[in-house]
C-alpha atoms as a PDB file:
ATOM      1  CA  UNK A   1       0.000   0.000   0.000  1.00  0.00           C
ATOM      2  CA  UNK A   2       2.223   2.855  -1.396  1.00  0.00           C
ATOM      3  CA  UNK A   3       1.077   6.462   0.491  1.00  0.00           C
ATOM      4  CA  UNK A   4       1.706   9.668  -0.644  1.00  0.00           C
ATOM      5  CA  UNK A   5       2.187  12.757   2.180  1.00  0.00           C
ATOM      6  CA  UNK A   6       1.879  16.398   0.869  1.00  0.00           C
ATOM      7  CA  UNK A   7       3.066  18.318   3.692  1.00  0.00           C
ATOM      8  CA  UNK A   8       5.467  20.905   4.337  1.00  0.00           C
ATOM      9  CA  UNK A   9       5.995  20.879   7.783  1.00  0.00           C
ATOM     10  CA  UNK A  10       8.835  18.771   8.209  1.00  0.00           C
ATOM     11  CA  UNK A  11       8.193  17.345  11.560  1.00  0.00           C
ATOM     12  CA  UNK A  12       4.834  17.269  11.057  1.00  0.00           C
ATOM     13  CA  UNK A  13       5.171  14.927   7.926  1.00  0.00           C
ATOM     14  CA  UNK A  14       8.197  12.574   9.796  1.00  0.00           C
ATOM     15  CA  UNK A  15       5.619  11.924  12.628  1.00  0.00           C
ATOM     16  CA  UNK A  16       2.486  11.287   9.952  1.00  0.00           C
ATOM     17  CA  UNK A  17       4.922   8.153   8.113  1.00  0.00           C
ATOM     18  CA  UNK A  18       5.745   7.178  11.655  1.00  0.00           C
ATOM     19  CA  UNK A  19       1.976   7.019  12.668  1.00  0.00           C
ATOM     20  CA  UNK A  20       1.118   5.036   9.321  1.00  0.00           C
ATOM     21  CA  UNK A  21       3.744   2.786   9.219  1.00  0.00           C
ATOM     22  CA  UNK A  22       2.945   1.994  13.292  1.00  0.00           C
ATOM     23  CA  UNK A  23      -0.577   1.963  12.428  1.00  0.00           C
ATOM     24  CA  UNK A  24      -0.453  -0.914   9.192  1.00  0.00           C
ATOM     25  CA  UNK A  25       2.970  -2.724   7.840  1.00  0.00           C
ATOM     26  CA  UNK A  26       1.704  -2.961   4.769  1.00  0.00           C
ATOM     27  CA  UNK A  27       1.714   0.580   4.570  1.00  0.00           C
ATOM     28  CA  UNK A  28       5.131   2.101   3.016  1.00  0.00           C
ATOM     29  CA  UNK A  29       5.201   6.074   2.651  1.00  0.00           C
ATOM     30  CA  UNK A  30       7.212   6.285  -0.786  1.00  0.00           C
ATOM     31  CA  UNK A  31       7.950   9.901  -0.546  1.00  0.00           C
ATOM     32  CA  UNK A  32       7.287  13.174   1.425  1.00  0.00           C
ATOM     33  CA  UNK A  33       6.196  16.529  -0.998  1.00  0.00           C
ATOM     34  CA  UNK A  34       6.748  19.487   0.539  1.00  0.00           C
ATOM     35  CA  UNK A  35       5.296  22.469  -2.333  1.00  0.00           C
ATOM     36  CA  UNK A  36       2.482  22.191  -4.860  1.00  0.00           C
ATOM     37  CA  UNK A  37       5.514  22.488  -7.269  1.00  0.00           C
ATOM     38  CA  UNK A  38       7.376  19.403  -5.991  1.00  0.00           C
ATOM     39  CA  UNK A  39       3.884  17.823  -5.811  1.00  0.00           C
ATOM     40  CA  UNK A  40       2.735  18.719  -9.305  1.00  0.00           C
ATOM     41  CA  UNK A  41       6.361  17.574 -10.833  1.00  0.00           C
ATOM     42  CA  UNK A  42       6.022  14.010  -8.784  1.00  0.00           C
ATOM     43  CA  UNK A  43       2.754  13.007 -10.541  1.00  0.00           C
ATOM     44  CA  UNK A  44       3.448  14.106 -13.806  1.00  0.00           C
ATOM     45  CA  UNK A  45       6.111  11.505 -13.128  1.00  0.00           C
ATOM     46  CA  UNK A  46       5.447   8.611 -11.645  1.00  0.00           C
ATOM     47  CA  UNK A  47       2.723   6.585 -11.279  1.00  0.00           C
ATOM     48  CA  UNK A  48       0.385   7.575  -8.397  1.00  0.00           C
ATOM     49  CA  UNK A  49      -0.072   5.939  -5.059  1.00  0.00           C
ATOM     50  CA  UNK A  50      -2.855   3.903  -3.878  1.00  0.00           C
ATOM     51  CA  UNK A  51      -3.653   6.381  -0.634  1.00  0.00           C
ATOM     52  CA  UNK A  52      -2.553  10.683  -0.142  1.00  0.00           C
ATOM     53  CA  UNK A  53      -2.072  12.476   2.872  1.00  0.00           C
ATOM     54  CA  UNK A  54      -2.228  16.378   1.952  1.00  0.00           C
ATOM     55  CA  UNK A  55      -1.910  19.293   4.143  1.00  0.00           C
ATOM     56  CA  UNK A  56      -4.315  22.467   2.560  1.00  0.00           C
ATOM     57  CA  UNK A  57      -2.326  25.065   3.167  1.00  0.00           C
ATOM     58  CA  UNK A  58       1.018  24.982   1.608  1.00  0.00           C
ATOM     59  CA  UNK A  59       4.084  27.393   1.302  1.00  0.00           C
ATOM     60  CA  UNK A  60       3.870  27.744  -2.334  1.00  0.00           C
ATOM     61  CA  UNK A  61      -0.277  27.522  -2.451  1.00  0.00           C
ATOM     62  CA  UNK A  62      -3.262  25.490  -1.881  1.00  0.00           C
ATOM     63  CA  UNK A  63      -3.111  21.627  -1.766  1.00  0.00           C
ATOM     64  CA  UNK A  64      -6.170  21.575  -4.099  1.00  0.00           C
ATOM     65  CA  UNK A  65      -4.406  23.267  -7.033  1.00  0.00           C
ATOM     66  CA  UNK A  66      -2.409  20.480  -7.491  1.00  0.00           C
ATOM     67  CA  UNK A  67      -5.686  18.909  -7.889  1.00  0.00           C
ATOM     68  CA  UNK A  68      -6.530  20.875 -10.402  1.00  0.00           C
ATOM     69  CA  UNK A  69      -3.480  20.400 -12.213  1.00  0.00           C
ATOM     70  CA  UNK A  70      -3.095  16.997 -12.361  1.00  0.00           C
ATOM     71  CA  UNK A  71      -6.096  14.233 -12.546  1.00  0.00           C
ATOM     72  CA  UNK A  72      -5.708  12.735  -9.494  1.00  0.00           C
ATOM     73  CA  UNK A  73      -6.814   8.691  -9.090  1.00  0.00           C
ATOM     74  CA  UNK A  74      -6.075   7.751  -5.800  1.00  0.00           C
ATOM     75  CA  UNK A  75      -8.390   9.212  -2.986  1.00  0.00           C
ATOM     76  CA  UNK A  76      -6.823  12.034  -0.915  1.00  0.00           C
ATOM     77  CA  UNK A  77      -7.136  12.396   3.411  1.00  0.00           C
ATOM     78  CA  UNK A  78      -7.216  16.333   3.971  1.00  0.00           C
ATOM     79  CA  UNK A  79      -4.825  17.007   7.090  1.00  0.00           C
ATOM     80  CA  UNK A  80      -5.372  20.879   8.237  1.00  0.00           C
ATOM     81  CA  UNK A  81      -5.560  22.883  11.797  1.00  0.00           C
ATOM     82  CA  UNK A  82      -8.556  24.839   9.964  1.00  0.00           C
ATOM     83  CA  UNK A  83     -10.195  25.437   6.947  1.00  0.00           C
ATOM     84  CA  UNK A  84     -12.740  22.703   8.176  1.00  0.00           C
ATOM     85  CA  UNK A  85     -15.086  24.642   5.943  1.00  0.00           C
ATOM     86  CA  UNK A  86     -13.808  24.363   2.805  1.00  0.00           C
ATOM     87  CA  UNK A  87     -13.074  20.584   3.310  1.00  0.00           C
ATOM     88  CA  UNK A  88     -16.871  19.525   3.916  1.00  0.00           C
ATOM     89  CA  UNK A  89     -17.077  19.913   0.100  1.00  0.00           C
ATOM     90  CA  UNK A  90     -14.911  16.893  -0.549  1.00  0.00           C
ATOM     91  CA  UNK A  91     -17.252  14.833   2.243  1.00  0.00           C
ATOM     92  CA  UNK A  92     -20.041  13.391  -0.625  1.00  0.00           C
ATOM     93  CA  UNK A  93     -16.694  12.192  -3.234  1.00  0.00           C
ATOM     94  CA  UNK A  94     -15.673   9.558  -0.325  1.00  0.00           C
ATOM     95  CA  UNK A  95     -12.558  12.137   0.642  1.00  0.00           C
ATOM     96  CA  UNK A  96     -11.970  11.892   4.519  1.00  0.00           C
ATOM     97  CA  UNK A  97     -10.291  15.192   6.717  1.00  0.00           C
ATOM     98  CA  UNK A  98      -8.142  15.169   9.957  1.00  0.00           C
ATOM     99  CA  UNK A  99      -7.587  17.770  12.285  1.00  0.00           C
ATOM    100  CA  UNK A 100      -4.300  18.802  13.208  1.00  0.00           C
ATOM    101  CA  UNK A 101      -2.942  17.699  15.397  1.00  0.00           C
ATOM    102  CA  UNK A 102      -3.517  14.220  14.003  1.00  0.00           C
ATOM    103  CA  UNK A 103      -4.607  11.976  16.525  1.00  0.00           C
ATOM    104  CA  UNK A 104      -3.478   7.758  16.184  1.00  0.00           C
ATOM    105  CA  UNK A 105      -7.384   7.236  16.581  1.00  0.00           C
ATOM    106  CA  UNK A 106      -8.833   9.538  13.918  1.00  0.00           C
ATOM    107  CA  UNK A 107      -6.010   8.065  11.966  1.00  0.00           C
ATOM    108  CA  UNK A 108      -6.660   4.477  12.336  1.00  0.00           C
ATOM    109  CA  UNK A 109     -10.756   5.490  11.174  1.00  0.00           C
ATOM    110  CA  UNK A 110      -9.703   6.874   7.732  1.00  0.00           C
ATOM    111  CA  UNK A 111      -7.345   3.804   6.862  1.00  0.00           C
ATOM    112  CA  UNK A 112     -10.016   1.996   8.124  1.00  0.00           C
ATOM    113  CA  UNK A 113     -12.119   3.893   5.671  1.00  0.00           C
ATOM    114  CA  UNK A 114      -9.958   3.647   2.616  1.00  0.00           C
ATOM    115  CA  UNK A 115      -9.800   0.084   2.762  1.00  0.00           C
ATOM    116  CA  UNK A 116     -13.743  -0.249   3.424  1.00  0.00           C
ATOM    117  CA  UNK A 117     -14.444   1.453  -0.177  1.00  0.00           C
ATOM    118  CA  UNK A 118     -11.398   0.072  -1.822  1.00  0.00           C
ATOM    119  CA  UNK A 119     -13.225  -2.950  -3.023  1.00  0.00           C
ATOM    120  CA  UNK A 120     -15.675  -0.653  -4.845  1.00  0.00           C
ATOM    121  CA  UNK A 121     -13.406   1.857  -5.658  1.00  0.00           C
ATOM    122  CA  UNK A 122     -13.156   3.468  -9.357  1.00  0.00           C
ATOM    123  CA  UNK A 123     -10.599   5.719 -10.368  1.00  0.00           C
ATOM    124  CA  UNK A 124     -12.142   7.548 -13.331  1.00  0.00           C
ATOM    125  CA  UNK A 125     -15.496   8.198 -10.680  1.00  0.00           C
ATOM    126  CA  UNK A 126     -13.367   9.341  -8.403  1.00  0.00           C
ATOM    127  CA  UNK A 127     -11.131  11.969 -10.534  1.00  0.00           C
ATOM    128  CA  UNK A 128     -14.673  13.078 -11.611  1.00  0.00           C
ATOM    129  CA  UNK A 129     -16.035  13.816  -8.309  1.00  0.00           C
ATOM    130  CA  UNK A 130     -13.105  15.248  -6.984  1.00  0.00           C
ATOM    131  CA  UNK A 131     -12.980  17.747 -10.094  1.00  0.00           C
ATOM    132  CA  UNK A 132     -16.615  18.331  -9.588  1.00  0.00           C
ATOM    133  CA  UNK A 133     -15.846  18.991  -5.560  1.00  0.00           C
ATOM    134  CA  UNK A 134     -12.968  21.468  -6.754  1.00  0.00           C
ATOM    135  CA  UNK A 135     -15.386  23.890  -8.983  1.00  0.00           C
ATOM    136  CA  UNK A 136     -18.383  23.667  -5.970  1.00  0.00           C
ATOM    137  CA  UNK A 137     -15.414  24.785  -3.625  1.00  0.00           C
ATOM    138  CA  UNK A 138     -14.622  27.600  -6.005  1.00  0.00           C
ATOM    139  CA  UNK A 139     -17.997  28.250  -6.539  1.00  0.00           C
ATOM    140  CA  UNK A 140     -18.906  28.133  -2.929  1.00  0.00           C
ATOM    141  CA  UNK A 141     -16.857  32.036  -2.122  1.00  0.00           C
ATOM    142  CA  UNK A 142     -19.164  34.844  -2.655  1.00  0.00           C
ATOM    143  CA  UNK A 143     -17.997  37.023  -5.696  1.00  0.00           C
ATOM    144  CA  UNK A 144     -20.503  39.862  -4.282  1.00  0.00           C
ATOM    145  CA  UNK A 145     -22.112  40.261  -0.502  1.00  0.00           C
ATOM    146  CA  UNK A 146     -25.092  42.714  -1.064  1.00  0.00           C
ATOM    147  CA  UNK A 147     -25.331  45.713   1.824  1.00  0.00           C
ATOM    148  CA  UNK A 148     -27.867  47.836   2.682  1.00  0.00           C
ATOM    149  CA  UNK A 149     -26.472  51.478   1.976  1.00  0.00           C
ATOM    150  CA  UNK A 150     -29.213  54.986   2.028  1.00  0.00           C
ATOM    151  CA  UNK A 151     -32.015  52.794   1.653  1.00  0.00           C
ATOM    152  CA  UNK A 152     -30.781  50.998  -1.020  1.00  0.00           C
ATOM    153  CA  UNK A 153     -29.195  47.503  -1.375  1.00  0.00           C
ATOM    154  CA  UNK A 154     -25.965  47.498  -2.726  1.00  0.00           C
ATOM    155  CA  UNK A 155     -23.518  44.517  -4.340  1.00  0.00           C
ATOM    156  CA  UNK A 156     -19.680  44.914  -3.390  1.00  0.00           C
ATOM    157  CA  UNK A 157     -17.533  43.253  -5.097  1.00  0.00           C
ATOM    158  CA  UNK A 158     -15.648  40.891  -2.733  1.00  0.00           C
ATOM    159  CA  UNK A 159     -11.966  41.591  -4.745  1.00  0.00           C
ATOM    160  CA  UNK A 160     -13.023  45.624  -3.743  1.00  0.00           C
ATOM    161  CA  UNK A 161     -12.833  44.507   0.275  1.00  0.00           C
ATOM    162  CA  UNK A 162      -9.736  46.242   1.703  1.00  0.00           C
ATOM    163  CA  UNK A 163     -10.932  44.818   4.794  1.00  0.00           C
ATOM    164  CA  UNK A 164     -12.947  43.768   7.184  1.00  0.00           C
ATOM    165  CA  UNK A 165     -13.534  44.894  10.823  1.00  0.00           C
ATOM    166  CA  UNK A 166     -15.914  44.899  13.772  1.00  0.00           C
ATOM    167  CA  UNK A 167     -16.369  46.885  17.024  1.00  0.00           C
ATOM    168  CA  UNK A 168     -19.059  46.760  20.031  1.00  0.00           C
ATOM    169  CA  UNK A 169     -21.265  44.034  17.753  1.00  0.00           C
ATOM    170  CA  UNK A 170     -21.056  46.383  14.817  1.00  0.00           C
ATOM    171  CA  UNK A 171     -19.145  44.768  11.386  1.00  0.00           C
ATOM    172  CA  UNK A 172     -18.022  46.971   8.782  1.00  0.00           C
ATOM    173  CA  UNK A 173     -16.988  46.670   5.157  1.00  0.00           C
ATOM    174  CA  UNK A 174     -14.260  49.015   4.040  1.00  0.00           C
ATOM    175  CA  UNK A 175     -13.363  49.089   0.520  1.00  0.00           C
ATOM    176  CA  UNK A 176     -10.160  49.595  -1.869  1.00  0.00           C
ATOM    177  CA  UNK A 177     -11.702  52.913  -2.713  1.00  0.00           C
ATOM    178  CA  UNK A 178     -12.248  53.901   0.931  1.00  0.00           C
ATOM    179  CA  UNK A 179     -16.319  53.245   1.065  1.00  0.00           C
ATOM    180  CA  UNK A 180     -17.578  51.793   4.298  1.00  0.00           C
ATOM    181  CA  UNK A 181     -20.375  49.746   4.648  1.00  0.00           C
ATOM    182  CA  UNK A 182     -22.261  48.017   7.581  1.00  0.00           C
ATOM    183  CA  UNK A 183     -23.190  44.522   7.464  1.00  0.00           C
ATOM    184  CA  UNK A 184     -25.582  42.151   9.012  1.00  0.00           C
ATOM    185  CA  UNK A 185     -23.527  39.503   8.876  1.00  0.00           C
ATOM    186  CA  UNK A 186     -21.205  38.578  11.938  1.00  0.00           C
ATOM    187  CA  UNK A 187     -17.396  38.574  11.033  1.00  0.00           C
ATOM    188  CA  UNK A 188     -17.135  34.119  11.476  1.00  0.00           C
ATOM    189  CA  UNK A 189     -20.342  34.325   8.562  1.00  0.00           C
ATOM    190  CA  UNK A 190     -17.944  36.673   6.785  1.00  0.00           C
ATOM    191  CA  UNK A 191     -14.837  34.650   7.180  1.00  0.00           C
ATOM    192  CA  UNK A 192     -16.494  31.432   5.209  1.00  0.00           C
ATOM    193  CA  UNK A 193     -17.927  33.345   2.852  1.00  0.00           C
ATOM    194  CA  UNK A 194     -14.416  34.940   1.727  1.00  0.00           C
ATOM    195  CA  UNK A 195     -11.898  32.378  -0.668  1.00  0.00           C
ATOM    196  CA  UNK A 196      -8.834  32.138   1.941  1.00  0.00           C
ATOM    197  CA  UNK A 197      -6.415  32.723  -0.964  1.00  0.00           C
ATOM    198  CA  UNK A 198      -7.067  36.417  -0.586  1.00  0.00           C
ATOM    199  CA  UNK A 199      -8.397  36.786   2.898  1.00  0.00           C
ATOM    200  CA  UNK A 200      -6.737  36.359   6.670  1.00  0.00           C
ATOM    201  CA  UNK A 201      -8.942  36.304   9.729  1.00  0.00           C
ATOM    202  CA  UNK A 202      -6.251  38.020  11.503  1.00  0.00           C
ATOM    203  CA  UNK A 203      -7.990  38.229  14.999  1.00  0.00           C
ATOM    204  CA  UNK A 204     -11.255  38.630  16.163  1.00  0.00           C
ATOM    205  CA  UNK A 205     -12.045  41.786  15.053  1.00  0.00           C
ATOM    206  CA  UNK A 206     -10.137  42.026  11.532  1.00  0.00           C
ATOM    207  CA  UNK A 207     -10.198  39.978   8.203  1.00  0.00           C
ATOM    208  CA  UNK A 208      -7.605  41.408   5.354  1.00  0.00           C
ATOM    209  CA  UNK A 209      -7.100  40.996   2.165  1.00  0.00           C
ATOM    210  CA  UNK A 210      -3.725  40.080   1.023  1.00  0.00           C
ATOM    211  CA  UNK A 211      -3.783  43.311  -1.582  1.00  0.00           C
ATOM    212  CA  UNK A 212      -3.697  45.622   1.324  1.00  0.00           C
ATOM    213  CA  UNK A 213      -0.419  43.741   3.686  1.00  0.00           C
ATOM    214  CA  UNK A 214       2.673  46.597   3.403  1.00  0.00           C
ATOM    215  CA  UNK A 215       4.769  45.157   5.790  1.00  0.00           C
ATOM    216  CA  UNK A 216       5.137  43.149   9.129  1.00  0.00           C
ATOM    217  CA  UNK A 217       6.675  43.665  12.028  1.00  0.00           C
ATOM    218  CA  UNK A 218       7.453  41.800  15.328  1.00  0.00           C
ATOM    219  CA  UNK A 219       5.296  42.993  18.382  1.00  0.00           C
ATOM    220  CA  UNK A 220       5.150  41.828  22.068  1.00  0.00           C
ATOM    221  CA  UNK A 221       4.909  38.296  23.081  1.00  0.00           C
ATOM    222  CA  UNK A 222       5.896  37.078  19.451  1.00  0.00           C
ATOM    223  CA  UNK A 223       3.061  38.473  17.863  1.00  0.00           C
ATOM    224  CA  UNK A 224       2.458  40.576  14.605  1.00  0.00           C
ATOM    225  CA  UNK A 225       1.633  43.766  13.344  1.00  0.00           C
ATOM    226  CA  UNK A 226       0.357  43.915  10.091  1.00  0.00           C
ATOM    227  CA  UNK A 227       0.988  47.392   8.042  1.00  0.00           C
ATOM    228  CA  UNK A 228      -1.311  47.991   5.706  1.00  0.00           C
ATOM    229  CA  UNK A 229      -1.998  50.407   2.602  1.00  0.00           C
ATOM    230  CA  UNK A 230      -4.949  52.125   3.930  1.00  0.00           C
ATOM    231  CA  UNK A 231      -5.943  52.928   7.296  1.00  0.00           C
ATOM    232  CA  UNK A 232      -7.545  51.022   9.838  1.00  0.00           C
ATOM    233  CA  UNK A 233      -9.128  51.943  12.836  1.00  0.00           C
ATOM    234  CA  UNK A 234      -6.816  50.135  15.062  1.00  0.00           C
ATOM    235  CA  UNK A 235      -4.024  48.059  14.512  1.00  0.00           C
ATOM    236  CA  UNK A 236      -3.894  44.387  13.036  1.00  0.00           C
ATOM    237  CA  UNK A 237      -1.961  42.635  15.063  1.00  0.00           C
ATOM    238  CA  UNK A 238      -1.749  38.614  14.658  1.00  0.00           C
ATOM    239  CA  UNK A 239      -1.225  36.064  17.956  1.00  0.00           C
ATOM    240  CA  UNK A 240       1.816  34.141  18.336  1.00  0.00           C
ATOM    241  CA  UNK A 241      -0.458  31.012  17.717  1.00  0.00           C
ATOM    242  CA  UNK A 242      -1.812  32.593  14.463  1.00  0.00           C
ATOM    243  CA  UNK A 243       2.215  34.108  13.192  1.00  0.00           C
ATOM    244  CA  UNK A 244       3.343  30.920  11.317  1.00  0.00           C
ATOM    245  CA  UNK A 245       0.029  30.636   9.364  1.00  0.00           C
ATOM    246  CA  UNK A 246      -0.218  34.005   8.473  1.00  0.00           C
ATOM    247  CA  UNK A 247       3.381  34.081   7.328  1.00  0.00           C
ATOM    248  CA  UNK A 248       2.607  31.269   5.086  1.00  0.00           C
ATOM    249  CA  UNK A 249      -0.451  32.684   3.707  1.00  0.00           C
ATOM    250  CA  UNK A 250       1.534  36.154   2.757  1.00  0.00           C
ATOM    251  CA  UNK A 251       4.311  34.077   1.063  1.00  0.00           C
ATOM    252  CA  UNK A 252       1.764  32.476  -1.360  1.00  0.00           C
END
C-alpha cells in the first residue's frame, strides 16, 4: 500500500509516516512533498499511489491546485488545523479530513475507511467527483455580498474589500476605494464566505485581504503587526499562535 504525504511541515510529515507505518505494515510512505511544485512535478512523473495524505495550506499555495493540475486517481485524506469549511465539500466524493494535530485514533478510522471502499473503488469516478468537488469549492466564495447602503441595497464586489472589521457588535466593510459599509452579517459568517487565498482572519475583530499587507513587524509576546496600505481603525496585530500561518499565507 504505497502512500503519498503532501506536507510541508517537516516534523509534522516525519511523525504522519511514523503514525502510518505503526498503524499498518503494509503501509510504506514512498515519498514526502513538501510544495504544490514538488507535488505537481512528482505526478506528472510517476505513477500515483494507492492512498494521499495532503496538508491544505502549503508554502507555495493550496493543496487543491495540485488537484486541479493533475487528474488525481487515488483518494486524498485532507490534514489541516482549519479550513474545516472548505473541506466539507470533498465529504459526498468519499474524501476523509483530519484535524491537526492528528490523533493515532482519527487516523486508524480513515485507513479503516480507505480500505472499506477500496473494493468498490473506481478511479475515473473518483477523478470526476473530486474535479466536480474542486469547482463547488470555487464556486462556494461569494464574488458579491449585497449591503444595505441609504435605503438601497448594494452589491460589493468581494476583490473591492480592503478589509474587514468589527467593534461593540457592529461589522463593517471598508473598501479599496475607501467606502464603508455596515453589514448584518457577523465577522465568522464573513470569514467562510471569503476564498482564503485572498483573505486572513487576523484576529477577532479584523479579516484582510492580502492586496492591502505593506509590511510586518514583530510585536510583544511574538506576535504581529500587520501594516497595511490604507488605514484602519486600530491596529492588526496577529497572535503568536496565528504568526506561522499568516506568514505562510503572505508568502503564497
Amino acid at each position: 500500500m504505497n502512500v503519498i504525504i503532501i506536507e510541508d511541515e517537516r516534523r509534522t510529515a516525519s511523525e504522519l509516516k511514523s503514525m502510518l507505518e505503526n498503524l499498518d505494515q503494509e503501509i510504506r510512505v514512498i515519498s514526502i512533498l513538501p510544495s504544490v511544485a514538488s507535488a505537481v512535478t512528482w505526478f506528472r512523473e510517476n505513477k500515483h499511489p494507492d492512498l494521499i495524505f495532503s496538508d491544505i495550506q502549503l508554502g507555495d499555495g493550496l493543496s487543491f491546485d495540485v488537484f486541479k493540475e493533475i487528474q488525481i486517481t487515488a483518494p486524498v485524506i485532507f490534514c489541516t488545523a482549519f479550513d474545516q469549511y472548505a473541506v466539507h465539500a470533498f465529504e459526498s466524493n468519499s474524501i476523509d479530513y483530519l484535524l491537526k494535530p492528528i490523533e493515532e485514533g482519527m487516523l486508524e478510522r480513515s485507513i479503516q475507511k480507505y480500505h472499506r471502499i477500496r473494493e468498490h473503488f473506481s478511479a475515473v469516478t473518483y477523478a470526476t467527483g473530486l474535479s466536480r468537488a474542486l469547482n463547488q469549492l470555487d464556486a462556494s466564495y461569494k464574488q458579491s455580498i449585497l449591503v444595505y447602503y441609504r435605503e438601497k441595497i448594494v452589491p460589493v464586489r468581494v476583490d473591492s474589500i480592503a478589509f474587514v472589521y468589527t467593534s461593540n457588535g457592529i461589522v463593517r466593510l471598508h473598501t479599496i476605494d475607501h467606502q464603508d459599509y455596515t453589514v448584518q452579517y457577523t465577522i465568522e459568517q464573513l470569514e467562510e464566505m471569503l476564498n482564503p487565498r485572498f483573505f486572513f482572519k487576523a484576529n477577532r475583530q479584523f479579516i484582510i485581504n492580502r492586496n492591502i499587507v505593506k509590511d510586518i513587524e514583530h510585536y510583544f509576546n511574538r506576535r504581529l503587526v500587520v501594516k497595511t496600505s490604507c488605514d484602519t481603525p486600530e491596529k492588526v496585530v496577529i497572535s503568536r499562535l496565528k504568526a506561522q500561518d499568516f506568514l505562510r499565507w503572505v508568502e503564497q
